[in-house]
Protein backbone atom coordinates (compact mmCIF):
# COMPACT_ATOMS: atom_id res chain seq x y z
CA UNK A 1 -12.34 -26.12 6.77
CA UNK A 2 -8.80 -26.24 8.45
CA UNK A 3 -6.67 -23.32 6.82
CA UNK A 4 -2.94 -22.53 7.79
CA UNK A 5 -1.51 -19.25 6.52
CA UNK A 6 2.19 -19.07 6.46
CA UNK A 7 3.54 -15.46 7.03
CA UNK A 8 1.62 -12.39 9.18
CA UNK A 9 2.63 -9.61 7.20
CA UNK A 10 0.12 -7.06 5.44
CA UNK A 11 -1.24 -9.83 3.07
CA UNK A 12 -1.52 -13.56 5.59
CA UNK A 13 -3.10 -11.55 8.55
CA UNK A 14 -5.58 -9.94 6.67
CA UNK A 15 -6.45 -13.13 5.02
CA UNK A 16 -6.38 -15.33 8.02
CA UNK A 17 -8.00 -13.05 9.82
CA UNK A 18 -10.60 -12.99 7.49
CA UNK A 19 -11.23 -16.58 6.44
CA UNK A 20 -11.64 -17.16 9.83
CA UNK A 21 -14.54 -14.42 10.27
CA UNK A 22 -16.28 -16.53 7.54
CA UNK A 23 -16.15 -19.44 10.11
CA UNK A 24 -13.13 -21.65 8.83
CA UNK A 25 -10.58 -22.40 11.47
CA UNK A 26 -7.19 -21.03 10.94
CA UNK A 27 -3.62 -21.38 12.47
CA UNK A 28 -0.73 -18.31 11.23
CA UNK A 29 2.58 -19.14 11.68
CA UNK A 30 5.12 -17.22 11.82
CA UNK A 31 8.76 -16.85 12.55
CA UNK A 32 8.55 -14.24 15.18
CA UNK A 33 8.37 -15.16 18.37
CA UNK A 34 7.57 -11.81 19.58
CA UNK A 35 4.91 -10.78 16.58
CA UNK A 36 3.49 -14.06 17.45
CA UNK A 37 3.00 -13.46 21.31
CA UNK A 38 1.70 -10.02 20.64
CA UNK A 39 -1.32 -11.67 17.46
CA UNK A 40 -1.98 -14.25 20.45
CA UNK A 41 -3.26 -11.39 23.24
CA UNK A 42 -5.34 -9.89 19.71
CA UNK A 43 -2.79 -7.02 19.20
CA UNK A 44 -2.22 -6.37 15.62
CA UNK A 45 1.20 -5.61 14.18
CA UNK A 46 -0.06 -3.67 11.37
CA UNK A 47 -2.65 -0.57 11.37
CA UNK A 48 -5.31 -1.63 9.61
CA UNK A 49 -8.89 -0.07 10.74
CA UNK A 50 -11.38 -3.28 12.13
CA UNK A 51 -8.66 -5.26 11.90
CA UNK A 52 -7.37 -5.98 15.77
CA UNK A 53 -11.23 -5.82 16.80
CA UNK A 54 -12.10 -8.84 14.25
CA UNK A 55 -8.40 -10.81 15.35
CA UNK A 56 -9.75 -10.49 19.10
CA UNK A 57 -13.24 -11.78 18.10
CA UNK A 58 -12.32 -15.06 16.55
CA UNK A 59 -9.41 -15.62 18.63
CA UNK A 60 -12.31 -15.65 21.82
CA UNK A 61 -14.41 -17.92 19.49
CA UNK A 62 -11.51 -20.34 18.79
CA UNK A 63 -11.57 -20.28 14.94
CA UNK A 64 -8.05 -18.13 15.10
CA UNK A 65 -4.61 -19.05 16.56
CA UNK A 66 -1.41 -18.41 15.95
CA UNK A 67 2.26 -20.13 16.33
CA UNK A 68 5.72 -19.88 15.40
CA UNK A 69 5.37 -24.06 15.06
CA UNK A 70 5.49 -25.01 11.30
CA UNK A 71 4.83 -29.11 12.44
CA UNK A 72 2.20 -27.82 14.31
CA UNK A 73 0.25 -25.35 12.48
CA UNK A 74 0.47 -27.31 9.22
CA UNK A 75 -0.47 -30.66 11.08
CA UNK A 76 -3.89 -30.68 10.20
CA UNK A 77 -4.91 -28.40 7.41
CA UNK A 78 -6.59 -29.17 4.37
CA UNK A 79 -5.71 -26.19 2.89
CA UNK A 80 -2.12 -24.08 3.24
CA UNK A 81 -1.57 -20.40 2.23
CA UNK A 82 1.62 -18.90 1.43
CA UNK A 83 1.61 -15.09 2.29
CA UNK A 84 5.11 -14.33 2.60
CA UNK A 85 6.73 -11.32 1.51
CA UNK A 86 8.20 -10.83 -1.99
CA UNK A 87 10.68 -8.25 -1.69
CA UNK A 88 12.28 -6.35 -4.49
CA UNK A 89 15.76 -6.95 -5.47
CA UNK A 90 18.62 -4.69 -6.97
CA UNK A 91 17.57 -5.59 -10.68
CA UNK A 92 13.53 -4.62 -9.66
CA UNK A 93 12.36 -8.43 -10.04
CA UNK A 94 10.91 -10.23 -6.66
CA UNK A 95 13.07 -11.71 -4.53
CA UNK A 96 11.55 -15.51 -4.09
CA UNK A 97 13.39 -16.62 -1.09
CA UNK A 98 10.95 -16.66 1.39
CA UNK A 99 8.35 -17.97 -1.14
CA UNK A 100 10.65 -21.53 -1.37
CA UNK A 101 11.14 -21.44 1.98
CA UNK A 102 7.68 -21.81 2.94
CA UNK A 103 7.34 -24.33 0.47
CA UNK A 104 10.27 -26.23 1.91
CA UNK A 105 8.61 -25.67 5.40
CA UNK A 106 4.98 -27.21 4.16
CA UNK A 107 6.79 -30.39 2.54
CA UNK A 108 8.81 -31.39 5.51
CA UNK A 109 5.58 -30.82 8.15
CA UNK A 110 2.89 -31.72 6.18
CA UNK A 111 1.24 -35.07 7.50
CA UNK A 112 -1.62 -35.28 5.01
CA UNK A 113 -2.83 -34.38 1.19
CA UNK A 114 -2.91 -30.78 0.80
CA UNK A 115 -4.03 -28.32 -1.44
CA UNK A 116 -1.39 -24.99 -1.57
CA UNK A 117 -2.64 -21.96 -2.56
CA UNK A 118 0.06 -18.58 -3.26
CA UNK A 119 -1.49 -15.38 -2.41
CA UNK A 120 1.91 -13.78 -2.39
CA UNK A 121 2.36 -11.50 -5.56
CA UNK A 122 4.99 -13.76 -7.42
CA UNK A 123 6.32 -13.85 -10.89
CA UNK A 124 4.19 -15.77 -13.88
CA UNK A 125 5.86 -19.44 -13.56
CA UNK A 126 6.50 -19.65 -9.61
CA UNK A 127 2.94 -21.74 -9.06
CA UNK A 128 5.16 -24.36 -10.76
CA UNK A 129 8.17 -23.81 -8.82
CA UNK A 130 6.55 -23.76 -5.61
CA UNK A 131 4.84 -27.29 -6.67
CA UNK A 132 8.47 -28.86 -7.84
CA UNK A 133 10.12 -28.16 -4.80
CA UNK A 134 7.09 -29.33 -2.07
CA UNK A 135 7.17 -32.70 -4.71
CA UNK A 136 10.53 -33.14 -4.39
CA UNK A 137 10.86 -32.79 -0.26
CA UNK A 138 7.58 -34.45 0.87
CA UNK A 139 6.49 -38.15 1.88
CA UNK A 140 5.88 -40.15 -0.95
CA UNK A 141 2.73 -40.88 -0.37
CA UNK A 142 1.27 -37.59 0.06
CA UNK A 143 -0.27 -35.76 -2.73
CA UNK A 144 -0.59 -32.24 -3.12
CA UNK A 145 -2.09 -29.41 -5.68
CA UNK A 146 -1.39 -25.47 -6.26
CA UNK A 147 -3.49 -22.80 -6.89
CA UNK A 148 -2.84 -19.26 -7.37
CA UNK A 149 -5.30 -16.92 -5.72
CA UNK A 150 -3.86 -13.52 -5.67
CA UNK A 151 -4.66 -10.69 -3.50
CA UNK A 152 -6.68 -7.22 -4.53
CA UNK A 153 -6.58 -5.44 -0.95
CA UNK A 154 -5.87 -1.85 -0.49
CA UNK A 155 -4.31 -0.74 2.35
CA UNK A 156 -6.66 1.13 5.07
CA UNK A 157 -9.45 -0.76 3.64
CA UNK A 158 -8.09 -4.20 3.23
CA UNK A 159 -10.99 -5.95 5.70
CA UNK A 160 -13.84 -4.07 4.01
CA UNK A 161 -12.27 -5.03 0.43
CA UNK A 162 -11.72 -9.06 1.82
CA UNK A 163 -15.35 -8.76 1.92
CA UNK A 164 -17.21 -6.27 -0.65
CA UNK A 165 -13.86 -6.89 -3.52
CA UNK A 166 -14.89 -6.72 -7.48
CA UNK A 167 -13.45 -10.53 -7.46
CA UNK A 168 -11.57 -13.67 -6.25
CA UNK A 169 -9.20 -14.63 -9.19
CA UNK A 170 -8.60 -18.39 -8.78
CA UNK A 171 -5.79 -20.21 -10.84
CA UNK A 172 -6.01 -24.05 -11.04
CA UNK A 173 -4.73 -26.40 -13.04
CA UNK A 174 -7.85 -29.28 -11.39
CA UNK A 175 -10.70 -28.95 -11.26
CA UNK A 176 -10.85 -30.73 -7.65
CA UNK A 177 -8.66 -27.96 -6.24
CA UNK A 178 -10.09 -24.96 -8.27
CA UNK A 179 -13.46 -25.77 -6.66
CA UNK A 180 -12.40 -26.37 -3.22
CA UNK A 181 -10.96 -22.78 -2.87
CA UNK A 182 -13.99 -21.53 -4.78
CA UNK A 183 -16.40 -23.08 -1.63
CA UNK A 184 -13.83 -21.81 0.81
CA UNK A 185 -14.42 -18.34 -0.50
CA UNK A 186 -18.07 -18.09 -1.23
CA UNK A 187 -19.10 -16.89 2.20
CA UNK A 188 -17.32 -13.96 1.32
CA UNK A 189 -19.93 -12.85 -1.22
CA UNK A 190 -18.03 -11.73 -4.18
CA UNK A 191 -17.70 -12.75 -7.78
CA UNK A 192 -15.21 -15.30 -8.85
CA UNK A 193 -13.21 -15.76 -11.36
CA UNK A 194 -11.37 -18.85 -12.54
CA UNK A 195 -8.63 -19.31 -14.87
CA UNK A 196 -5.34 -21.22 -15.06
CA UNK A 197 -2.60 -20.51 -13.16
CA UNK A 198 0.13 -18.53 -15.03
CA UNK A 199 -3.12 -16.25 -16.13
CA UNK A 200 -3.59 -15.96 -12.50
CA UNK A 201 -0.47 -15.06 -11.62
CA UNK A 202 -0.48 -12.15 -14.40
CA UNK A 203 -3.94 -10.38 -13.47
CA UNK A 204 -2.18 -9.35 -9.90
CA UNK A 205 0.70 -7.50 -11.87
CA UNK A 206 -1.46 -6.71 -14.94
CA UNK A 207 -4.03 -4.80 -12.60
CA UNK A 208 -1.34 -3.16 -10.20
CA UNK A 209 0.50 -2.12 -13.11
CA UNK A 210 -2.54 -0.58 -15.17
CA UNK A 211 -3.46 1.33 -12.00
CA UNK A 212 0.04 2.35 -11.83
CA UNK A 213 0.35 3.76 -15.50
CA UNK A 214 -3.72 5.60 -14.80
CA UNK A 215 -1.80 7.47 -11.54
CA UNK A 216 1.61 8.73 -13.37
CA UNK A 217 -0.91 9.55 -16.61
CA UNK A 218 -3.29 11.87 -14.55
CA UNK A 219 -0.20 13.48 -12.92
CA UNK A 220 1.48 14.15 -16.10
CA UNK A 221 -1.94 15.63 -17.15
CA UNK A 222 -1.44 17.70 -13.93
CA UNK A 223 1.91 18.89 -14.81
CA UNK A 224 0.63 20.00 -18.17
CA UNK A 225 -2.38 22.31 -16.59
CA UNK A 226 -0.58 24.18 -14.11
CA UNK A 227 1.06 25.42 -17.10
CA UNK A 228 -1.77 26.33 -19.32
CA UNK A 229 -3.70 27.32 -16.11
CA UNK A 230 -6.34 24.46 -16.37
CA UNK A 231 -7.78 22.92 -13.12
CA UNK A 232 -6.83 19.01 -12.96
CA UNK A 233 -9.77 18.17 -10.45
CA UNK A 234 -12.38 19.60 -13.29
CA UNK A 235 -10.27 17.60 -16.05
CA UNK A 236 -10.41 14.27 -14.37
CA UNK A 237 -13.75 14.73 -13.14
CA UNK A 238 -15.13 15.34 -16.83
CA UNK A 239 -12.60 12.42 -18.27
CA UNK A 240 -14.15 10.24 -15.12
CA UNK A 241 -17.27 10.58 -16.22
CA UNK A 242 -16.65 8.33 -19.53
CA UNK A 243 -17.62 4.93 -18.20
CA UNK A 244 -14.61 3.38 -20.54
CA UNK A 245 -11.84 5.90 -18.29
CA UNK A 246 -13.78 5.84 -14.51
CA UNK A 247 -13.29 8.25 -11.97
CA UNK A 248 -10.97 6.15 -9.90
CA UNK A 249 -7.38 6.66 -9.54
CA UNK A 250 -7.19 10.29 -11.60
CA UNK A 251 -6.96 12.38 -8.70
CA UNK A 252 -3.37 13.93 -9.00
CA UNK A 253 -1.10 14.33 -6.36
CA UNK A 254 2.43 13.29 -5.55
CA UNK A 255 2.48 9.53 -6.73
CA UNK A 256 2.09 6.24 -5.51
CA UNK A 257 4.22 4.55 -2.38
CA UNK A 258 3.28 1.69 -0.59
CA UNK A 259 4.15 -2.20 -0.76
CA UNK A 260 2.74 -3.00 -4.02
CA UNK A 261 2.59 -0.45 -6.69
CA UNK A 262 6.24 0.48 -7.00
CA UNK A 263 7.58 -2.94 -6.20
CA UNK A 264 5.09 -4.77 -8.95
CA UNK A 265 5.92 -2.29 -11.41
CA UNK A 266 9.45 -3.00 -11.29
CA UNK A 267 9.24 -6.79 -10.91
CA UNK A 268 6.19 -6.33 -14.02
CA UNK A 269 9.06 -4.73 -16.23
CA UNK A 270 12.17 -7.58 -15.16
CA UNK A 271 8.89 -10.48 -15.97
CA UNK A 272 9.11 -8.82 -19.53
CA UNK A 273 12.94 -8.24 -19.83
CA UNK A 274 13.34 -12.21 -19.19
CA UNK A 275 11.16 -13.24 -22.13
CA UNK A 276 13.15 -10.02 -24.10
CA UNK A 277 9.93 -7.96 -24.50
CA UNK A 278 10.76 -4.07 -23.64
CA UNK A 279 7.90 -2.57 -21.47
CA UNK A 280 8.80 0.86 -22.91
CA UNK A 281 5.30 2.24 -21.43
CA UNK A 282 5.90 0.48 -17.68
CA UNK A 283 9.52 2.17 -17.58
CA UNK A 284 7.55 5.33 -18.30
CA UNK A 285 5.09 4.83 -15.95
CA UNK A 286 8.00 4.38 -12.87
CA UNK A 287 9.96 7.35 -14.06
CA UNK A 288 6.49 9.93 -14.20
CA UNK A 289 6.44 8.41 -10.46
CA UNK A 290 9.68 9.18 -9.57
CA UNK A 291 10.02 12.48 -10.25
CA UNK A 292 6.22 13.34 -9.29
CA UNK A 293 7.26 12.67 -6.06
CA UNK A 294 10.07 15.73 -5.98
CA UNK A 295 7.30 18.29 -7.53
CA UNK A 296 6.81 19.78 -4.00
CA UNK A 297 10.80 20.35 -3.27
CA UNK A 298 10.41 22.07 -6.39
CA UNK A 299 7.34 24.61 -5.30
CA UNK A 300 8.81 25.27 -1.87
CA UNK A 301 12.64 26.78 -3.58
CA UNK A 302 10.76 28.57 -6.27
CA UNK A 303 8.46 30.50 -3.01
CA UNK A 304 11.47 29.73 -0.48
CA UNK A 305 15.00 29.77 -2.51
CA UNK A 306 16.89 29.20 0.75
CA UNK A 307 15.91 26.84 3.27
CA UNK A 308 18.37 26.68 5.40
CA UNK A 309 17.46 27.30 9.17
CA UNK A 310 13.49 27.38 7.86
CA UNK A 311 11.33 25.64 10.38
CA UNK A 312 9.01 23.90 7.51
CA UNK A 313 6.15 21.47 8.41
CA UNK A 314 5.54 18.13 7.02
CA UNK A 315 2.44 16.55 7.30
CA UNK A 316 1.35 13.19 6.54
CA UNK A 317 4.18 10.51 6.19
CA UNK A 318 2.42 7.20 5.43
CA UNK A 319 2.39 6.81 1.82
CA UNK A 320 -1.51 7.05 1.77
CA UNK A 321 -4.17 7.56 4.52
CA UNK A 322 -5.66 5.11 7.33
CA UNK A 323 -2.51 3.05 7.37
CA UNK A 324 1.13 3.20 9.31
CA UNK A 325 2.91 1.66 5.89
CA UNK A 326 6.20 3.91 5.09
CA UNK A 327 7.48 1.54 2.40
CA UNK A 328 8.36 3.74 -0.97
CA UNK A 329 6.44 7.07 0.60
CA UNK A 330 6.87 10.37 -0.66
CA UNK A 331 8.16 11.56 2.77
CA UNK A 332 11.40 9.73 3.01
CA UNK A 333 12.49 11.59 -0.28
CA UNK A 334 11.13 14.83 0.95
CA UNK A 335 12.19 15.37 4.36
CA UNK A 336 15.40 14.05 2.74
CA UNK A 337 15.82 16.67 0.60
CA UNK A 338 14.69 19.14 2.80
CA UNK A 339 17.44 17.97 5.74
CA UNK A 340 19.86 18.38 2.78
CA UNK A 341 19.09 21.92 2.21
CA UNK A 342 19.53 22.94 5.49
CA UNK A 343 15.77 22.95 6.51
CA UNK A 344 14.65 22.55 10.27
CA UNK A 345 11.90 19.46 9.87
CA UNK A 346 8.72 19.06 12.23
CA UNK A 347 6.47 16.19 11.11
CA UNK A 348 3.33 15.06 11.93
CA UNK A 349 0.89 12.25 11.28
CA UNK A 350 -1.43 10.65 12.82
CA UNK A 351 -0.56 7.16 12.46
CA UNK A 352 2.67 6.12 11.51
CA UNK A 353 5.05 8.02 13.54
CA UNK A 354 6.85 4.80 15.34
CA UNK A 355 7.60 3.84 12.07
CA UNK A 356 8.96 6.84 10.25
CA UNK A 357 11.63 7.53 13.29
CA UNK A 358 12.95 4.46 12.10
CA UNK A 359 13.21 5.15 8.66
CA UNK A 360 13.42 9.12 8.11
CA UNK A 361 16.63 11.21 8.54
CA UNK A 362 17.12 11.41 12.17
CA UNK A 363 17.37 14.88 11.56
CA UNK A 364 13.59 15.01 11.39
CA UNK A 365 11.82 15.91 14.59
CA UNK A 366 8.32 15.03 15.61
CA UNK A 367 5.33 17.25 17.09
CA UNK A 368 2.47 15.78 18.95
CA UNK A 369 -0.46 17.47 16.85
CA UNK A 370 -1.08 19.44 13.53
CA UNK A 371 -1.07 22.68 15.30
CA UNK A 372 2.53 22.05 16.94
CA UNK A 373 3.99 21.32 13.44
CA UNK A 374 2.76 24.52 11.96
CA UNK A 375 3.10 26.83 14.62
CA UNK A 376 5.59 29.18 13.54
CA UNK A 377 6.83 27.47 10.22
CA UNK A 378 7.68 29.23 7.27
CA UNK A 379 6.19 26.30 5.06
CA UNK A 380 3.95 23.21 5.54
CA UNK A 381 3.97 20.61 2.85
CA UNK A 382 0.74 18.18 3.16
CA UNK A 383 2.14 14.55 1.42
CA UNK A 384 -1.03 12.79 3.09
CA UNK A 385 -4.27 13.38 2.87
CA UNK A 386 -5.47 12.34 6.16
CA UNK A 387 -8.71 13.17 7.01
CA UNK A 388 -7.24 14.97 10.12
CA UNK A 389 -5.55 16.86 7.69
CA UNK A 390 -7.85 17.49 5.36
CA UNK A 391 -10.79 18.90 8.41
CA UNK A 392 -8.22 21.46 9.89
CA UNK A 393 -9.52 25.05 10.35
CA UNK A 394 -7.67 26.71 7.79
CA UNK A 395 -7.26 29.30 10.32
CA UNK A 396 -4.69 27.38 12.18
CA UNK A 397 -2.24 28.23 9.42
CA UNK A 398 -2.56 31.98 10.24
CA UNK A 399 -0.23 30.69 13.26
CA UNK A 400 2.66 30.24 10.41
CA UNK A 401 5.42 32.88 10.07
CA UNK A 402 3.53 33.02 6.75
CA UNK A 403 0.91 31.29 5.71
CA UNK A 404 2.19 29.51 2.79
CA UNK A 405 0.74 25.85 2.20
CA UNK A 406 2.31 23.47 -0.55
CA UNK A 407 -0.39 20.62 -0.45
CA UNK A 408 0.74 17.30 -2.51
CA UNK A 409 -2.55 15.62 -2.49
CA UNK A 410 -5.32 18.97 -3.68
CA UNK A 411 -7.16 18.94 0.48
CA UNK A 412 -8.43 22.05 0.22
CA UNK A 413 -10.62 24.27 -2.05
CA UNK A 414 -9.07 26.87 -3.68
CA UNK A 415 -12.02 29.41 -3.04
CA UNK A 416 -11.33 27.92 0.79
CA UNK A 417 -7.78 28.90 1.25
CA UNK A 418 -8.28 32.01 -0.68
CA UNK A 419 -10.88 33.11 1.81
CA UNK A 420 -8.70 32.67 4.73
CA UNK A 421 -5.95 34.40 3.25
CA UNK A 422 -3.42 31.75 3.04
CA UNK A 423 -0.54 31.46 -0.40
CA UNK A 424 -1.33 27.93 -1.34
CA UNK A 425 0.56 25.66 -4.21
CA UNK A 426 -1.12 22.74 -5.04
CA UNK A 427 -1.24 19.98 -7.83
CA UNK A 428 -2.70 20.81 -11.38
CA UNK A 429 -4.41 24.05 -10.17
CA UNK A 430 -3.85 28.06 -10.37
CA UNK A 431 -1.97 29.05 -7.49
CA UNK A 432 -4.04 30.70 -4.18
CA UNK A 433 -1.94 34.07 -3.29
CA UNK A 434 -4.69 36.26 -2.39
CA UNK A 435 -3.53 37.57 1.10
CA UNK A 436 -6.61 39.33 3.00
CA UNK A 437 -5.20 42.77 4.45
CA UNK A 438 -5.93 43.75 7.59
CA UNK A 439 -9.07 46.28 7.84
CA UNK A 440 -7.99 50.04 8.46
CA UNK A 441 -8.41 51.39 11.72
């Protein structure tokens, strides 16, 4: 089937990409000339692991291309995505510009009877907005459906979840169209689900949101056991082992970041607002967030009262592993903080360096490896867990002023850091201050 896929962000090349893998031909269009140029030589704007290698494959076997020409790339497709970006606003709801937009853009180009299909996160009710206004601008004798087909993908695993996901949600209000984007799909191998469209448009917040409020309840848990002197990691892994809780997203740490989690939040608790419903537990759920993310500030004055002039070590600064996404991480508000107090900052990760110099405090200066970061620090404070990260010889640390280790996201074994003589503060667990003297002579 012919498939365009308007907008290359996170989202439209992942899907394009992998639609056309399944053997559909695809056109993405875009407005950026340069982006563009760069997708056409196979060169991915986004990290995203298997991602370039599968672009360069299918752009050699012709099923891929890409163009900043709306007339163009919508000429001939049977089927249009909208993947544009939905950006949050000053009032926390999703800013739908670039949604209408693109589906101004499809009813002026479009030459035949489409079906559209929004896997943009939106707002319950823009399915029927985004249908009005393509009505309203195209040829009268075109016809034209919507469907809402949200995405599930996770960042740093988005090509292995386009392909192994625990559904396809598919929101119709025909039949006809529900079924064509259920045949599109099916190569893909995993269960689908079809409802109607404003239900659709719901299970994308509803899920984000509910994985949300499991993340900020686990930390709170946390909080609560470094005070009794529990262990977290053996409290989630006994309430993970209740088939109605699951195992998955109760590890404690520092919060969520990232594109989706804090921005659908937000928009999930301005959705309820406008209907006058008050998402008391949401609004609970983005405050535990908030000031989960300052815990580690918090552990470095109480071991290190006065920062300024201390060389400390950051490492990690994407807001999760096996990705170069800096949007609502940790590290921005840390290395913030830390610049405010008069710290001296060396960061490292392995990834998404370009993009934090253009985000972080310019302050903030960069090393080249783990090792260079530490070396003579007086703190390092791990906000990713990169497995980079998490395989360092502990030993390394010994080449710290001190070795003190505040670690955001629970690396390392406590009986581990212990051994090698390092003070380390984690999340949810007894403190590691056992220092190993040196043997008499």
């Amino acid at each position: 089937m012919k498939i365009s896929v308007i907008g290359t962000g996170y989202v439209g090349l992942v899907t394009g990409v992998s639609l056309s893998e399944i053997g559909h031909h695809v056109t993405c269009i875009d407005v950026n000339q340069d982006k563009v140029a760069k997708m056409q030589q196979g060169i991915s704007p986004i990290y995203e692991p298997g991602l370039s290698e599968m672009m360069t494959k299918n752009i050699n076997e012709n099923r891929l291309s890409f163009t900043t020409d709306h007339r163009q790339g919508l000429k001939h497709s049977d089927v249009i995505y909208i993947a544009v970006g939905t950006p949050e606003n000053h009032d926390g709801s999703a800013d739908m510009s670039y949604v209408i937009q693109a589906a101004r853009d499809i009813a002026e180009n479009i030459q035949q009877n489409v079906i559209v299909v929004t896997k943009s996160t939106v707002p319950v009710g823009t399915n029927d907005m985004i249908k009005q206004t393509i009505q309203s601008h195209m040829a009268a004798n075109l016809q034209m459906e919507v469907v809402s087909n949200p995405e599930f993908l996770k960042e740093g695993s988005a090509i292995h979840d386009s392909f192994h996901g625990d559904r396809i949600v598919i929101g119709a209000e025909s039949e006809y169209a529900s079924n064509v984007i259920e045949q599109i799909n099916q190569p893909f191998g995993v269960p689908i689900f079809k409802t109607d469209i404003k239900s659709a448009e719901m299970i994308k917040y509803a899920s984000n949101a509910f994985l949300a409020t499991k993340i900020s309840f686990i930390n709170e848990i946390s909080n609560i056991c470094e005070l009794l002197g529990a262990n977290i990691e053996n409290v989630s892994t006994g309430m993970g082992l209740d088939q109605r809780i699951g195992s998955q997203f109760l590890k404690a740490g520092i919060g969520y970041g990232g594109s989706c989690f804090p921005k659908d939040t937000k928009a999930l608790i301005q959705i309820a607002g406008n209907v006058e419903y008050e998402f008391e537990l949401l609004k609970g759920v983005v405050n535990v967030n908030k000031k989960q993310q300052g815990i580690l500030i918090g552990k470095l004055n109480d071991c290190l009262p006065i920062l300024t002039g201390k060389r400390i070590a950051v490492l990690g600064l994407a807001f999760k592993p096996n990705t170069d996404d800096m949007r609502e991480s940790a590290s921005i508000r840390v290395t913030e903080e830390l610049i405010k107090q008069g710290a001296h900052v060396i960061a490292y990760d392995p990834i998404a360096m370009g993009n934090a110099k253009s985000i972080l405090n310019p302050l903030v200066e960069y090393a080249d490896s783990i090792e260079e970061a530490i070396a003579d620090s007086e703190a390092a404070l791990i906000l990713t867990d990169w497995d980079e990260i998490k395989n360092i010889e502990l030993a390394l640390f010994k080449t710290m002023k001190k070795p003190l280790v505040i670690d955001g996201r629970n690396c390392f074994s406590l009986e581990a850091v212990e051994s090698n003589g390092i003070e380390y503060h984690s999340i949810g667990r007894p403190v590691a201050t056992k220092v190993i003297e040196a043997a008499p002579i």
